[in-house]
C-alpha atoms as a PDB file:
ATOM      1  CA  UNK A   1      19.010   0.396  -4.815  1.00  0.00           C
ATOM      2  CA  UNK A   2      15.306   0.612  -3.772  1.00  0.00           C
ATOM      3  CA  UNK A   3      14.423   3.520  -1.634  1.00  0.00           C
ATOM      4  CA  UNK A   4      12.389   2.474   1.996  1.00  0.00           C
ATOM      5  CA  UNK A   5       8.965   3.006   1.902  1.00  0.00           C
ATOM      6  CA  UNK A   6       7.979   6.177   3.533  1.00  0.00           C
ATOM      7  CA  UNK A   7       4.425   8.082   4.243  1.00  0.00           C
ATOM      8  CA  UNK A   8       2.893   9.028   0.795  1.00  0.00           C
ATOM      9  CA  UNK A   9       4.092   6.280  -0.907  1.00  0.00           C
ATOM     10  CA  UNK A  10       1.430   4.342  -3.862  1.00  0.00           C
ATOM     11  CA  UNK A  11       2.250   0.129  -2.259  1.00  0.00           C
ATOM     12  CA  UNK A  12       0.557  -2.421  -2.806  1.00  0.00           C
ATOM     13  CA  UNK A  13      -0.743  -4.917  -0.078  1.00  0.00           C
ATOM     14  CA  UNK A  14       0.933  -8.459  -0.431  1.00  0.00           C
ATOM     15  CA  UNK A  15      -0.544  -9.762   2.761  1.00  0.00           C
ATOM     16  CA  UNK A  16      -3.069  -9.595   5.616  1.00  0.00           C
ATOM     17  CA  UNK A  17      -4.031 -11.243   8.821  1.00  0.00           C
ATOM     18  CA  UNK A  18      -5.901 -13.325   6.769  1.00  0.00           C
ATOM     19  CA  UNK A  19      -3.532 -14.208   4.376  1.00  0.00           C
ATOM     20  CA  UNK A  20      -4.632 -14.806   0.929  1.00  0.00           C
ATOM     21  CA  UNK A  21      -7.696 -14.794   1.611  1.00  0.00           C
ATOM     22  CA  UNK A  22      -7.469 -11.223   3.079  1.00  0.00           C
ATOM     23  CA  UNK A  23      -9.841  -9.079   1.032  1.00  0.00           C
ATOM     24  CA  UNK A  24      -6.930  -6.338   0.892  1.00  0.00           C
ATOM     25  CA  UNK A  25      -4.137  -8.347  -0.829  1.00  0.00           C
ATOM     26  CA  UNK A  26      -3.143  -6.809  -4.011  1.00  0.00           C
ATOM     27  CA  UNK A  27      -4.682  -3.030  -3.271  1.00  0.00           C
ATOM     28  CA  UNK A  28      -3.061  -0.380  -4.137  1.00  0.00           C
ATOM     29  CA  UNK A  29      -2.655   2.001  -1.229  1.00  0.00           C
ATOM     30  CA  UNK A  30      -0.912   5.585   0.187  1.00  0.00           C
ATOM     31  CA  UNK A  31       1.419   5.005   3.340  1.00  0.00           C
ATOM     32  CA  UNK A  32       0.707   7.589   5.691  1.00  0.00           C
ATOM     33  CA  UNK A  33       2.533   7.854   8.917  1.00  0.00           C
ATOM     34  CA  UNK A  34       3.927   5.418  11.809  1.00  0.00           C
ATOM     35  CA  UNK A  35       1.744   4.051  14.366  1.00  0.00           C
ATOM     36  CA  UNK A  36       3.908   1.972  16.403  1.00  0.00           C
ATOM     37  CA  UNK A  37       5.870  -1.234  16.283  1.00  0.00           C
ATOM     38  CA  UNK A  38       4.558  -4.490  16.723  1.00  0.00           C
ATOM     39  CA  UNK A  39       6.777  -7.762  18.598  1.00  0.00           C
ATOM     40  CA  UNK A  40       6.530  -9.713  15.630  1.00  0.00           C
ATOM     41  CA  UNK A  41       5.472  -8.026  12.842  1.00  0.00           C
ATOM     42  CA  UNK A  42       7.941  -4.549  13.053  1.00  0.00           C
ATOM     43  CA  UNK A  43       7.052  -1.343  12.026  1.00  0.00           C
ATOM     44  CA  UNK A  44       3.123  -0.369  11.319  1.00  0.00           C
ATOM     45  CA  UNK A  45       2.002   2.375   9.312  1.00  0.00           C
ATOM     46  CA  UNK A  46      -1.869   3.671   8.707  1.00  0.00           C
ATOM     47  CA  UNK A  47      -2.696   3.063   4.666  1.00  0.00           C
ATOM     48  CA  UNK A  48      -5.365   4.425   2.942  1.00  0.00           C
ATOM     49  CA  UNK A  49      -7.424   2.909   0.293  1.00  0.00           C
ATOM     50  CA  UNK A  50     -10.547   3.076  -1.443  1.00  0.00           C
ATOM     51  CA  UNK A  51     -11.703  -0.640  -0.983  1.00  0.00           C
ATOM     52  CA  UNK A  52      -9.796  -1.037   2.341  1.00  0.00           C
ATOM     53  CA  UNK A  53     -11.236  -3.196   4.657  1.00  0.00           C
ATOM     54  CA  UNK A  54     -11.272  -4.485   8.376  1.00  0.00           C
ATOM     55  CA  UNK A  55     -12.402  -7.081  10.565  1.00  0.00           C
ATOM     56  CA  UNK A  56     -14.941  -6.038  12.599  1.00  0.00           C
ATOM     57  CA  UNK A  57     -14.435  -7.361  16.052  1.00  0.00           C
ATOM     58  CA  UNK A  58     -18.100  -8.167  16.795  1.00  0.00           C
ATOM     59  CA  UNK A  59     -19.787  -9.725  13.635  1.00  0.00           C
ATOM     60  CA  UNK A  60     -16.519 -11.135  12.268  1.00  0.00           C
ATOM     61  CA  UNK A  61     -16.846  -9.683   8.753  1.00  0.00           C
ATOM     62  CA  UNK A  62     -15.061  -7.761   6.614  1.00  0.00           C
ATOM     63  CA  UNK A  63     -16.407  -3.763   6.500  1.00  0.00           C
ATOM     64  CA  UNK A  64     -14.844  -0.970   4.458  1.00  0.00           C
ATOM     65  CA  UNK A  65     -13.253   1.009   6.117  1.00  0.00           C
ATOM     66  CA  UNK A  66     -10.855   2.984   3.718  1.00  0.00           C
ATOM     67  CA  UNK A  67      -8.018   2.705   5.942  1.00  0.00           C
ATOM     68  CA  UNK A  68      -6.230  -0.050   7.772  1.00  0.00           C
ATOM     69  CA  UNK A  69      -3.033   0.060  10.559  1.00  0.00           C
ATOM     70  CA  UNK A  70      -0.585  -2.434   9.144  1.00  0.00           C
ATOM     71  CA  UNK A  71       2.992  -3.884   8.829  1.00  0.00           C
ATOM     72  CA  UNK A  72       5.514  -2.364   6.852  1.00  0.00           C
ATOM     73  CA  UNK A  73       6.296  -5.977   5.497  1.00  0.00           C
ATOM     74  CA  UNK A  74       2.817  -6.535   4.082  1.00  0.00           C
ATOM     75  CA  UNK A  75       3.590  -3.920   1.610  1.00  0.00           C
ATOM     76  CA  UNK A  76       5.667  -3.930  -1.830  1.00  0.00           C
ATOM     77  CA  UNK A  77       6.417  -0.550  -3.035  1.00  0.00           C
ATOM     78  CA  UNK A  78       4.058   0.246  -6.224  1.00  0.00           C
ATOM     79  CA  UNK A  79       6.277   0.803  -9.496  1.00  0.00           C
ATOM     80  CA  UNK A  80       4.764   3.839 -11.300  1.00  0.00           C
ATOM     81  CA  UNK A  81       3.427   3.191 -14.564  1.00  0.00           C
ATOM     82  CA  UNK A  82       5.965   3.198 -17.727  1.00  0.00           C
ATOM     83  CA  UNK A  83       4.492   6.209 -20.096  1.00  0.00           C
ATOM     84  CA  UNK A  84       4.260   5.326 -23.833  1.00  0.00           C
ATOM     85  CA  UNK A  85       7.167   5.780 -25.844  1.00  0.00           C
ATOM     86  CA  UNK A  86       5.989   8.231 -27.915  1.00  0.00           C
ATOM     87  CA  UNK A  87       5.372  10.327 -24.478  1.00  0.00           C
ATOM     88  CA  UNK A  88       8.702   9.807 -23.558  1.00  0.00           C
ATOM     89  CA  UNK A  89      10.340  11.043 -26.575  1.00  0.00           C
ATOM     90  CA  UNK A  90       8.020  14.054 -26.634  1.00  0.00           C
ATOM     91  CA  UNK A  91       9.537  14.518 -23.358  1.00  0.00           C
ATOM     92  CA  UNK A  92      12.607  14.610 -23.859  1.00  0.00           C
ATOM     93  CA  UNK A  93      12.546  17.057 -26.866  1.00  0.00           C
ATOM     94  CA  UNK A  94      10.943  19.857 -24.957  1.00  0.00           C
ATOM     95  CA  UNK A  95      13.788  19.136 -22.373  1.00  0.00           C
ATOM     96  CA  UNK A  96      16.441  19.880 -24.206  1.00  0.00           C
END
């Protein structure tokens, strides 16, 4: 069963307001805490990023930002990386 995602979490961004042409679809991201709930969209929650970016609500383009208030259900839960085999055997001989 897949844990919920929860502040700290790596996610990555599977949509925007923008759709898919939102310049944040397919970051990878931290969740950091709750910042409300919206009527249609549920839960939000502040990310950070490196290449995070907003719409500016005067020019109408895109700035970095680094960090972006957004819905829960725009994110997918990041699968850590699988470490080479010979890691994980290495592993598991010091372990037991």
């Amino acid at each position: 069963m897949n844990q919920p995602i929860k502040s700290g979490d790596k996610c990555r961004v599977i949509r925007g307001m923008a759709r898919h042409l939102s310049p944040n679809v397919g970051l990878e991201v931290t969740v950091g805490p709750q910042m409300g709930e919206h009527s249609k969209f549920g839960r939000v929650v502040r990310i950070t990023g490196e290449k995070l970016q907003q719409l500016h609500p005067e020019s109408g383009e895109f700035i970095v930002t680094g960090w972006a208030d957004i819905p829960m259900a725009w994110l997918e839960k990041a699968t850590p990386p699988t470490p080479p085999a010979r890691m994980q055997a290495r592993h598991r001989e010091v372990t037991l």
